[in-house]
C-alpha atoms as a PDB file:
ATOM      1  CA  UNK A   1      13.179   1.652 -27.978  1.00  0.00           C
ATOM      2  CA  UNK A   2      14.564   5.383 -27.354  1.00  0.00           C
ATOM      3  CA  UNK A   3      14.262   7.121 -24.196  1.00  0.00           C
ATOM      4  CA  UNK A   4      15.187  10.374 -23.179  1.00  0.00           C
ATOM      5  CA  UNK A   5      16.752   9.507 -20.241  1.00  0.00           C
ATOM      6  CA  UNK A   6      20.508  10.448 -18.855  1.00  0.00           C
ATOM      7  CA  UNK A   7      22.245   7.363 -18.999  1.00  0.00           C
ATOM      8  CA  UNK A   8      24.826   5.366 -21.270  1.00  0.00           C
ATOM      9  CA  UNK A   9      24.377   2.149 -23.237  1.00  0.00           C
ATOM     10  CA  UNK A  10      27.767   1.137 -23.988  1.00  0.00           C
ATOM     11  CA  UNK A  11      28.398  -2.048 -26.622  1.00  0.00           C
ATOM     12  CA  UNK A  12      30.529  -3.829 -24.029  1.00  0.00           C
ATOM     13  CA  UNK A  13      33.063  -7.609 -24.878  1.00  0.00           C
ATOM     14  CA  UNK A  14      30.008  -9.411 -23.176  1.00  0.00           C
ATOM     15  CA  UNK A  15      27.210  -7.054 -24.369  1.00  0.00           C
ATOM     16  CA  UNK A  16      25.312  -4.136 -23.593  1.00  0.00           C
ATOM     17  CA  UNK A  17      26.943  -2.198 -20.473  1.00  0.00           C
ATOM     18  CA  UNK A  18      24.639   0.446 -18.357  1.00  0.00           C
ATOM     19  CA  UNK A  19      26.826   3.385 -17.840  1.00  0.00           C
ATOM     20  CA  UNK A  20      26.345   6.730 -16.163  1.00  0.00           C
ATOM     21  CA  UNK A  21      25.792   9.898 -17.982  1.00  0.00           C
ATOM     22  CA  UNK A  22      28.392  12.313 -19.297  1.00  0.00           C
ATOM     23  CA  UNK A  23      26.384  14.869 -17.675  1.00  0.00           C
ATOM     24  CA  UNK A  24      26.815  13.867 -14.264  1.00  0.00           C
ATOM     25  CA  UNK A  25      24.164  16.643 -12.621  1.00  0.00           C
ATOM     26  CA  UNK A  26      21.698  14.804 -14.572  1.00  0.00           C
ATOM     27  CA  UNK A  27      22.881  11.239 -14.722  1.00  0.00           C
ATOM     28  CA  UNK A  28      19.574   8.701 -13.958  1.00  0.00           C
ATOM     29  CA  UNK A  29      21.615   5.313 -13.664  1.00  0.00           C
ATOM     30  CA  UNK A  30      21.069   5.173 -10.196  1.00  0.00           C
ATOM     31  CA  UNK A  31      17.194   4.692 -11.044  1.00  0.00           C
ATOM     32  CA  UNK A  32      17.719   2.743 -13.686  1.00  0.00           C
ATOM     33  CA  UNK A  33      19.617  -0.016 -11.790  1.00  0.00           C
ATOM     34  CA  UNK A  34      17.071  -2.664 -12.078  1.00  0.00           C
ATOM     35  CA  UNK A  35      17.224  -2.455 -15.972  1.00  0.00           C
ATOM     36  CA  UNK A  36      17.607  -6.090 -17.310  1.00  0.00           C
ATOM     37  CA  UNK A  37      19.825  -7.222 -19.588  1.00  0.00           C
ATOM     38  CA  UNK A  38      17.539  -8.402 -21.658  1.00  0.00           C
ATOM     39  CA  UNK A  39      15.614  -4.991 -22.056  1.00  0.00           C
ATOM     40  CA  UNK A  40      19.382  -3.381 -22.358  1.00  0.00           C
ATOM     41  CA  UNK A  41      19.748  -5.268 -25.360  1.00  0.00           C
ATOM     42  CA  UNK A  42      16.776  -2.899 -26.886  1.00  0.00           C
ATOM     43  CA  UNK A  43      17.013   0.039 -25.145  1.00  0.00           C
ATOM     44  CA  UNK A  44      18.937   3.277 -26.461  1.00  0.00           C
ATOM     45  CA  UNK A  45      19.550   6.508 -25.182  1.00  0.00           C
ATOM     46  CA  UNK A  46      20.724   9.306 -27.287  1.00  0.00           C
ATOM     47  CA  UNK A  47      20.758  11.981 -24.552  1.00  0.00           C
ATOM     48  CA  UNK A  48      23.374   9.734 -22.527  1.00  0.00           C
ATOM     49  CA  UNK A  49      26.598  11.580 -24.354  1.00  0.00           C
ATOM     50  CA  UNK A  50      25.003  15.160 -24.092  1.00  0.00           C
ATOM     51  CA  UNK A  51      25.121  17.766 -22.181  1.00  0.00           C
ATOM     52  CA  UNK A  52      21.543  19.093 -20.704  1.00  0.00           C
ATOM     53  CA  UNK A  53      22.264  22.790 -22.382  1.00  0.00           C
ATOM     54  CA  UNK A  54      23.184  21.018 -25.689  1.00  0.00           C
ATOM     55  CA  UNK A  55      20.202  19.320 -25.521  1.00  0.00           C
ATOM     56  CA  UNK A  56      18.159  22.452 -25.270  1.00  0.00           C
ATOM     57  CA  UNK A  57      20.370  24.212 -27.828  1.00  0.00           C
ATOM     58  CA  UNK A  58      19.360  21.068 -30.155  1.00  0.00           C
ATOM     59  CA  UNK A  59      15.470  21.188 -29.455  1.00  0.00           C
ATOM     60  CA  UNK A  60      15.640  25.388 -29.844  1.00  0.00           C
ATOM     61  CA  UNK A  61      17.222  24.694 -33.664  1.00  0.00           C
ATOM     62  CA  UNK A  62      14.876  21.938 -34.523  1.00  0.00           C
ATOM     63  CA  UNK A  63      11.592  24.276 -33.363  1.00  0.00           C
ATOM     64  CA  UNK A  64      10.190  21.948 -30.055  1.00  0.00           C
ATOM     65  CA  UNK A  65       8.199  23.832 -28.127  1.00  0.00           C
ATOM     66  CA  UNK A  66       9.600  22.281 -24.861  1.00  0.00           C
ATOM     67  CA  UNK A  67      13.311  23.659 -25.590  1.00  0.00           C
ATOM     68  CA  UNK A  68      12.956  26.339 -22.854  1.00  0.00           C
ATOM     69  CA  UNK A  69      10.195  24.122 -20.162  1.00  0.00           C
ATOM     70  CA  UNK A  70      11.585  24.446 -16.721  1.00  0.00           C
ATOM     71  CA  UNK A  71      13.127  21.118 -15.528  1.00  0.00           C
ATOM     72  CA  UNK A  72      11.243  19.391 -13.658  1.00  0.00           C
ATOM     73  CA  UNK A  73      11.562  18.680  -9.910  1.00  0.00           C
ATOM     74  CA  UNK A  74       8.407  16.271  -9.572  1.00  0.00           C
ATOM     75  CA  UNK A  75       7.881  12.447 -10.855  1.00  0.00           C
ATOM     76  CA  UNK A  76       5.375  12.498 -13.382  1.00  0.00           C
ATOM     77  CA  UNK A  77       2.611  11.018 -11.141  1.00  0.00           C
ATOM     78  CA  UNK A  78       3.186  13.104  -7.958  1.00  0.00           C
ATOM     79  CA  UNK A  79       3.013  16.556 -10.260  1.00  0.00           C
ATOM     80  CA  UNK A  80       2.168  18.871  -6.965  1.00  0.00           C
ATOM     81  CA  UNK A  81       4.998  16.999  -5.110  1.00  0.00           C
ATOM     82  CA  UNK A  82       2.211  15.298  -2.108  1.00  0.00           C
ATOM     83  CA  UNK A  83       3.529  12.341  -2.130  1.00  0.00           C
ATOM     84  CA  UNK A  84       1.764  11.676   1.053  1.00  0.00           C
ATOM     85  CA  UNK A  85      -1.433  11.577  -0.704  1.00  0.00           C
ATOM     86  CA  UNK A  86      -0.168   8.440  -3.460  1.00  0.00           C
ATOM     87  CA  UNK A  87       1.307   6.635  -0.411  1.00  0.00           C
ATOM     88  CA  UNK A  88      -1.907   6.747   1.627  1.00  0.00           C
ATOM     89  CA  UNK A  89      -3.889   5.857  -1.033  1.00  0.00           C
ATOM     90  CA  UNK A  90      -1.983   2.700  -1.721  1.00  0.00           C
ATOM     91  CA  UNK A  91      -1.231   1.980   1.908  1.00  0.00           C
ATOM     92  CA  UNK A  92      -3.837   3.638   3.955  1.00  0.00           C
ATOM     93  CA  UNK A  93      -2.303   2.163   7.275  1.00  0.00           C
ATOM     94  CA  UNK A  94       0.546   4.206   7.085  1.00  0.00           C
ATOM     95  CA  UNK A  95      -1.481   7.245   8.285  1.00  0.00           C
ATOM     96  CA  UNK A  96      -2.251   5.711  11.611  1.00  0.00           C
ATOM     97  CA  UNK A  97      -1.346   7.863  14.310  1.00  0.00           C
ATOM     98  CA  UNK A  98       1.144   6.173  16.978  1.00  0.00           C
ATOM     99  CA  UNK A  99       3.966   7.164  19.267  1.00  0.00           C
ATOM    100  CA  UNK A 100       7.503   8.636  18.697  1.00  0.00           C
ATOM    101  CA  UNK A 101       9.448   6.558  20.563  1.00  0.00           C
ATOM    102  CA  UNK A 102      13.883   6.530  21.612  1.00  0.00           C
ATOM    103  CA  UNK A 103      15.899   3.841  21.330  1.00  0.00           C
ATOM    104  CA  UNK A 104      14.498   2.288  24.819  1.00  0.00           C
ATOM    105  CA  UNK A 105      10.604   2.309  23.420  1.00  0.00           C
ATOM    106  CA  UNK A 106       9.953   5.409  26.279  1.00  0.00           C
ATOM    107  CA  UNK A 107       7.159   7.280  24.394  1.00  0.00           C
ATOM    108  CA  UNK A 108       8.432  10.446  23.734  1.00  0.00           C
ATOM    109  CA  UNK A 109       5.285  12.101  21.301  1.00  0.00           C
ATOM    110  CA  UNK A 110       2.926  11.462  19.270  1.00  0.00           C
ATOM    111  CA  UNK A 111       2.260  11.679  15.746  1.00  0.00           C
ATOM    112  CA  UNK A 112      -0.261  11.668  12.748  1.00  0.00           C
ATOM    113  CA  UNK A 113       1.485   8.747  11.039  1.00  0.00           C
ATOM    114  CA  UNK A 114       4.373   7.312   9.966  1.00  0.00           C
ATOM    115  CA  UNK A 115       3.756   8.805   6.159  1.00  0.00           C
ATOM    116  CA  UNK A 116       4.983  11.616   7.386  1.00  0.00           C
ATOM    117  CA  UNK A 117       8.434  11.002   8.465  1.00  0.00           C
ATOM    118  CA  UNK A 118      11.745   9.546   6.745  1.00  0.00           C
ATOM    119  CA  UNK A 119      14.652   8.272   8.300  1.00  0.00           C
ATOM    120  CA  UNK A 120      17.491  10.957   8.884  1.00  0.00           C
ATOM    121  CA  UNK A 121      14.147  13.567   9.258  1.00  0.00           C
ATOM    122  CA  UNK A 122      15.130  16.257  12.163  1.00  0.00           C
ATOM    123  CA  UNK A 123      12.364  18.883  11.666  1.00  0.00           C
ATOM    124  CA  UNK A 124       8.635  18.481  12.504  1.00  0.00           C
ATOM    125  CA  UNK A 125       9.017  15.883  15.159  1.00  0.00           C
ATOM    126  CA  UNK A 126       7.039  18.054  17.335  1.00  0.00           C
ATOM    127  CA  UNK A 127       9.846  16.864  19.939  1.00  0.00           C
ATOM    128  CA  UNK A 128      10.954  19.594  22.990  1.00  0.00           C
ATOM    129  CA  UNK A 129      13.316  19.769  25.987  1.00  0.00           C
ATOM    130  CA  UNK A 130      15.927  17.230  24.627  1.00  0.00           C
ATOM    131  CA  UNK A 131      19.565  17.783  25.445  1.00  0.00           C
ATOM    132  CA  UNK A 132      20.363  17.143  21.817  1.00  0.00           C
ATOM    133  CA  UNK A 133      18.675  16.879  18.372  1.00  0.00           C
ATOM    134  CA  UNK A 134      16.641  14.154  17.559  1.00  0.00           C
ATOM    135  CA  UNK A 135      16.329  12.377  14.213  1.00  0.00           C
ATOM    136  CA  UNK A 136      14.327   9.199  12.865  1.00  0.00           C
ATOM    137  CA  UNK A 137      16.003   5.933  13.322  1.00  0.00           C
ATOM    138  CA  UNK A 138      13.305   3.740  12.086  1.00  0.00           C
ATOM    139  CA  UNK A 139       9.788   3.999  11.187  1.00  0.00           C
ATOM    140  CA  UNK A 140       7.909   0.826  12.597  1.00  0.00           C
ATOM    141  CA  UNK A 141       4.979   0.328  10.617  1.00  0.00           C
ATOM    142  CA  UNK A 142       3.696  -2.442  12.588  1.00  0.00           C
ATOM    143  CA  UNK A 143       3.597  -0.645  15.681  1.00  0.00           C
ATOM    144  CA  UNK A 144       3.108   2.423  13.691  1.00  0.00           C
ATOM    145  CA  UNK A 145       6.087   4.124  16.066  1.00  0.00           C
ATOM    146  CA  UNK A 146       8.682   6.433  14.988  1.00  0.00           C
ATOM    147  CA  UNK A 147      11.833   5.391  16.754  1.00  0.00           C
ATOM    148  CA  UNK A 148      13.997   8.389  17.260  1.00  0.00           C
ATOM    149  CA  UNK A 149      17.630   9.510  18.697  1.00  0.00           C
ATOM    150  CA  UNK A 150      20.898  11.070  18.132  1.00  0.00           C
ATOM    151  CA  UNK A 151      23.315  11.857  14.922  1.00  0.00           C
ATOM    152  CA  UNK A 152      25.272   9.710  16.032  1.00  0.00           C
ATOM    153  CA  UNK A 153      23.058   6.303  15.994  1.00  0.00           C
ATOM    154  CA  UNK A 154      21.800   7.163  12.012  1.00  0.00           C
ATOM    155  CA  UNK A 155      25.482   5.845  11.099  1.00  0.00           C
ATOM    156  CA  UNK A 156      26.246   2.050   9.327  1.00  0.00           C
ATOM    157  CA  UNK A 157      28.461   0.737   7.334  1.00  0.00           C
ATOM    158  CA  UNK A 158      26.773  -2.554   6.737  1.00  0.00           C
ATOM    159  CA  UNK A 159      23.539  -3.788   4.896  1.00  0.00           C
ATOM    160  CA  UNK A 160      21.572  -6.452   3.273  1.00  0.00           C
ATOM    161  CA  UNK A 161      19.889  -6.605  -0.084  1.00  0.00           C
ATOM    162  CA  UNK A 162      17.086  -7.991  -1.620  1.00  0.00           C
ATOM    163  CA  UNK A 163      15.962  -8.607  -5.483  1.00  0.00           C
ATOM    164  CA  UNK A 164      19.764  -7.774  -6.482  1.00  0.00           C
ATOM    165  CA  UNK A 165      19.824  -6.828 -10.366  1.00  0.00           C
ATOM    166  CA  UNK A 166      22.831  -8.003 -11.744  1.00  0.00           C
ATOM    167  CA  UNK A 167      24.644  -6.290 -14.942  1.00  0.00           C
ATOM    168  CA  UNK A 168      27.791  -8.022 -14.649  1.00  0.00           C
ATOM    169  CA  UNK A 169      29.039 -11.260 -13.699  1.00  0.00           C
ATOM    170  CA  UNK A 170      28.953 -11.898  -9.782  1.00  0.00           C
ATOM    171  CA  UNK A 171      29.837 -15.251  -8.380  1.00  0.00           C
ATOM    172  CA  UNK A 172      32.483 -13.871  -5.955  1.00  0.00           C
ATOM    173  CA  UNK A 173      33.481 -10.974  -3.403  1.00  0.00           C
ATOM    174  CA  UNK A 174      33.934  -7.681  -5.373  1.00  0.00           C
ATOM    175  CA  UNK A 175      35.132  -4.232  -4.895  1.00  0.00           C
ATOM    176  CA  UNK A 176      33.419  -1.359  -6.225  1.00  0.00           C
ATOM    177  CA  UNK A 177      31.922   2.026  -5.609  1.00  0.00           C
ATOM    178  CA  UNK A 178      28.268   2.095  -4.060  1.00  0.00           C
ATOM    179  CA  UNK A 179      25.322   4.650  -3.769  1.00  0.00           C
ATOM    180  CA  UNK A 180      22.651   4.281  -1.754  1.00  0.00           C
ATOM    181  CA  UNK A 181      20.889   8.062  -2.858  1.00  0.00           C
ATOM    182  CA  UNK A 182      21.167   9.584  -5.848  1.00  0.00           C
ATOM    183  CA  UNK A 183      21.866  12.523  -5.016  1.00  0.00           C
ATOM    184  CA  UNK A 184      25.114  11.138  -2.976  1.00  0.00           C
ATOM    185  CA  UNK A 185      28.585  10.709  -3.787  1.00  0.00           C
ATOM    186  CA  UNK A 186      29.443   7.239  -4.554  1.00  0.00           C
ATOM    187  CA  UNK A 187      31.612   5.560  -1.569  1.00  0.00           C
ATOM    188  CA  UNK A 188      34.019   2.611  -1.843  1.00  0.00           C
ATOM    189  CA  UNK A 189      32.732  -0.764  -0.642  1.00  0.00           C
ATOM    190  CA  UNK A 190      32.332  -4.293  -0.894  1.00  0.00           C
ATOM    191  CA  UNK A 191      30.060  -6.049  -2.120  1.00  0.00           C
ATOM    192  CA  UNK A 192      29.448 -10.162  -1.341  1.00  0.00           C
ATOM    193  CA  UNK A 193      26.733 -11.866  -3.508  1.00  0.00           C
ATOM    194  CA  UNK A 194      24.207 -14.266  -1.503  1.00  0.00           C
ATOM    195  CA  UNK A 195      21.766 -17.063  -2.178  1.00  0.00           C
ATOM    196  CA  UNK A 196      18.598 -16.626  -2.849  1.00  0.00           C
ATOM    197  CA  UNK A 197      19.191 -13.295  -5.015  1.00  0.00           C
ATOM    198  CA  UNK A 198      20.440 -10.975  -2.311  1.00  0.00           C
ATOM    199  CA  UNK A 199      24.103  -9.323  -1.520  1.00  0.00           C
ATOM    200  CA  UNK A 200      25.802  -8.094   1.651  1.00  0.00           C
ATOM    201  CA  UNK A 201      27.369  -4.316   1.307  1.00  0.00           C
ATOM    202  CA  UNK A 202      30.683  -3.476   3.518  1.00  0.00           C
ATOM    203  CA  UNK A 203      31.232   0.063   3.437  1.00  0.00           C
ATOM    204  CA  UNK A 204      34.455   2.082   3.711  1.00  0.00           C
ATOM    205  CA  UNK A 205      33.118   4.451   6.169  1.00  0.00           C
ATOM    206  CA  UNK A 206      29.382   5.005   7.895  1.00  0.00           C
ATOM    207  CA  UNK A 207      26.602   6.639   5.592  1.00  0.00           C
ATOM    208  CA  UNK A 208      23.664   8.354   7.664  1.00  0.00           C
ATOM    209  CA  UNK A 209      19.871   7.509   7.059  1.00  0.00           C
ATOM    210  CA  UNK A 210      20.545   4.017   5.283  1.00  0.00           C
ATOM    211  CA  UNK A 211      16.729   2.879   5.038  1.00  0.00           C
ATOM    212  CA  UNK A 212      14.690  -0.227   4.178  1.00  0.00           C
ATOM    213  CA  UNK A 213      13.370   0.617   0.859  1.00  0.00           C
ATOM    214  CA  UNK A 214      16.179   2.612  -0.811  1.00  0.00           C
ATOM    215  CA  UNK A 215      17.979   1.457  -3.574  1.00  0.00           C
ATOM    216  CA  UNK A 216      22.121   0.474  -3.286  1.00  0.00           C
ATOM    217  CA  UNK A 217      23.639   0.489  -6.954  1.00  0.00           C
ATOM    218  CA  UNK A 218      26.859  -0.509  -7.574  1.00  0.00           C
ATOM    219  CA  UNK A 219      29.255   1.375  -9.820  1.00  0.00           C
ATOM    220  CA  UNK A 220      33.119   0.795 -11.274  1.00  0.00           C
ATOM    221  CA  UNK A 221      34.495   3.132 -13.565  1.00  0.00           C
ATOM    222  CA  UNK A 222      31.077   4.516 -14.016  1.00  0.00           C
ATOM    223  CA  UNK A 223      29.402   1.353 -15.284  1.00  0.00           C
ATOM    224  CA  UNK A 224      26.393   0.006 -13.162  1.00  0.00           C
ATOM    225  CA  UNK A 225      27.137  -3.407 -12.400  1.00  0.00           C
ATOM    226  CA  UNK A 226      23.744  -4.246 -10.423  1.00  0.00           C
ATOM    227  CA  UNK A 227      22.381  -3.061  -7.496  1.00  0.00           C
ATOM    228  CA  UNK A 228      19.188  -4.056  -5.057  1.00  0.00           C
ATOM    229  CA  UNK A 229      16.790  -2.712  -2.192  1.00  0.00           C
ATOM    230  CA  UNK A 230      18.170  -2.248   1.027  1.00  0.00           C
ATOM    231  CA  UNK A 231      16.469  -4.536   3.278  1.00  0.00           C
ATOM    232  CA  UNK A 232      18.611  -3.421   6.940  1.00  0.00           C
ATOM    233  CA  UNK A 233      21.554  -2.494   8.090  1.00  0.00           C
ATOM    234  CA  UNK A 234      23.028  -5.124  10.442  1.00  0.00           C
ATOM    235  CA  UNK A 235      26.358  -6.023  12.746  1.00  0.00           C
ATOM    236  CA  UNK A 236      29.045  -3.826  14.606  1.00  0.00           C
ATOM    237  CA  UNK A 237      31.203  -1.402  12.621  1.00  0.00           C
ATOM    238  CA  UNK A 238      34.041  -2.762  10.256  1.00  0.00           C
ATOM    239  CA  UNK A 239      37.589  -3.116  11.933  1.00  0.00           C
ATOM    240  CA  UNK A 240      39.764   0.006  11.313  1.00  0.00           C
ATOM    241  CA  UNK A 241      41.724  -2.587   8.839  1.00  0.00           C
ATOM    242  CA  UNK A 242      39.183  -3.274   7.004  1.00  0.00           C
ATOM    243  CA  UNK A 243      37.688   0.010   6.424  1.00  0.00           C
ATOM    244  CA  UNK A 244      41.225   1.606   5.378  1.00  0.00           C
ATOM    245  CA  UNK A 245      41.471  -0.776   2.833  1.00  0.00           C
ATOM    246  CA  UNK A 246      38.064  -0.144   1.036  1.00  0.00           C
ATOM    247  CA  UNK A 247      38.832   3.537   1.314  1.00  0.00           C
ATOM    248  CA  UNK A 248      41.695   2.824  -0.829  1.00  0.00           C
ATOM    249  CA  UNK A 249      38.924   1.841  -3.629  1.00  0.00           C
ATOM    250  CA  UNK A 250      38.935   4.268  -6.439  1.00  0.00           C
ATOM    251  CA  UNK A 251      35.657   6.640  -6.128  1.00  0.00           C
ATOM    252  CA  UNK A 252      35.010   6.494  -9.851  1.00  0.00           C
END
């Protein structure tokens, strides 16, 4: 099966390889992380070695229609971008008002639900006569509280995944290159394979707004070699040791 997404199937010593896009403005591996190897084996994608304006150049000569559509900035089943509305019609709870909350649980503000916030979010909490910016921390949806506070406590350098996808072998430690947005740079780390289908990421310095839910893929020398959902960040920051000598990783 061909899709027309930005990503690289390379014929590896082992097998099929996932590998990012030449075109790394539009490169998709990140989402594509959970790709088995078994559906690898079937899977191609021709766009993978192009360029986006030689693909448009290439659909202009052959007559599409679609050569010249805008790119999209919507997932195809969220077309107006309210994604609010899908998530409260598949989780209605997450609309239930509650409190915004700091670190202590002292009720700060309220709010209209939790669907309404992300973690890292500064704007719209509705929040006044702090001494410093607040952001989200954590969204509780038990409680259904916001948990806010400073910059300065969105930081972590450690965190737990679940449902790990793996694309290469993994018995032991490894070093490699993580991201945990898309949109992100990828940052040296560590990664440590657990029981029960899970991993433990050591990063080489603190990335902001790491949240339950996100994806973590893991990258060396642009090939995807698994990645999971981020389940919580955990422990006290890495030694100084220990972080220089993940920095040292190659970024690639």
């Amino acid at each position: 099966m061909a899709t027309g997404h930005y990503v690289r199937r390379v014929e590896g010593v082992h097998g099929a390889e996932l590998h990012a896009a030449a075109d790394g403005a539009r490169d998709q591996s990140y989402f594509l992380f959970a790709t088995t190897q078994a559906q690898l084996d079937y899977l191609r994608f021709p766009l993978g070695d192009m360029e986006k304006s030689d693909v448009r150049a290439l659909a202009a000569e052959l007559g599409l229609a679609n050569a010249a559509k805008p790119d999209s900035q919507d997932i195809c089943f969220v077309p107006e971008g309210r994604y609010t509305n899908i998530v409260e019609k598949l989780t209605p709870d997450a609309a239930r008002p509650g409190d915004i909350v700091d670190r202590a649980g002292t009720v700060l503000g309220r709010h209209d639900g939790i669907i309404h916030f992300t973690v890292g979010q500064r704007k719209g909490l509705g929040l006044s006569g702090n001494d410093e910016p607040l952001f989200v921390l954590k969204l509780d949806a038990a409680r259904a509280r916001v948990v806010v506070g400073p910059r300065s406590a969105l930081g972590t350098d450690r965190m737990e995944l679940r449902d790990v996808n793996w694309l290469a072998p993994a018995e032991a430690p490894f070093d490699c290159v993580v991201k945990v947005r898309s949109m992100r740079p990828p940052v040296p780390a560590r990664v440590v394979p657990l029981a029960g289908g899970g991993a433990r990421v050591e990063l080489a310095s603190p990335e902001d707004a790491i949240a339950p839910g996100q994806a973590c893929v893991f990258y060396r020398d642009g090939r995807v070699l698994g990645g999971g959902w981020i389940k919580g960040s955990f422990g006290p920051p890495l030694s100084a040791t220990r972080a220089s000598a993940l920095a040292d990783i190659s970024p690639r």
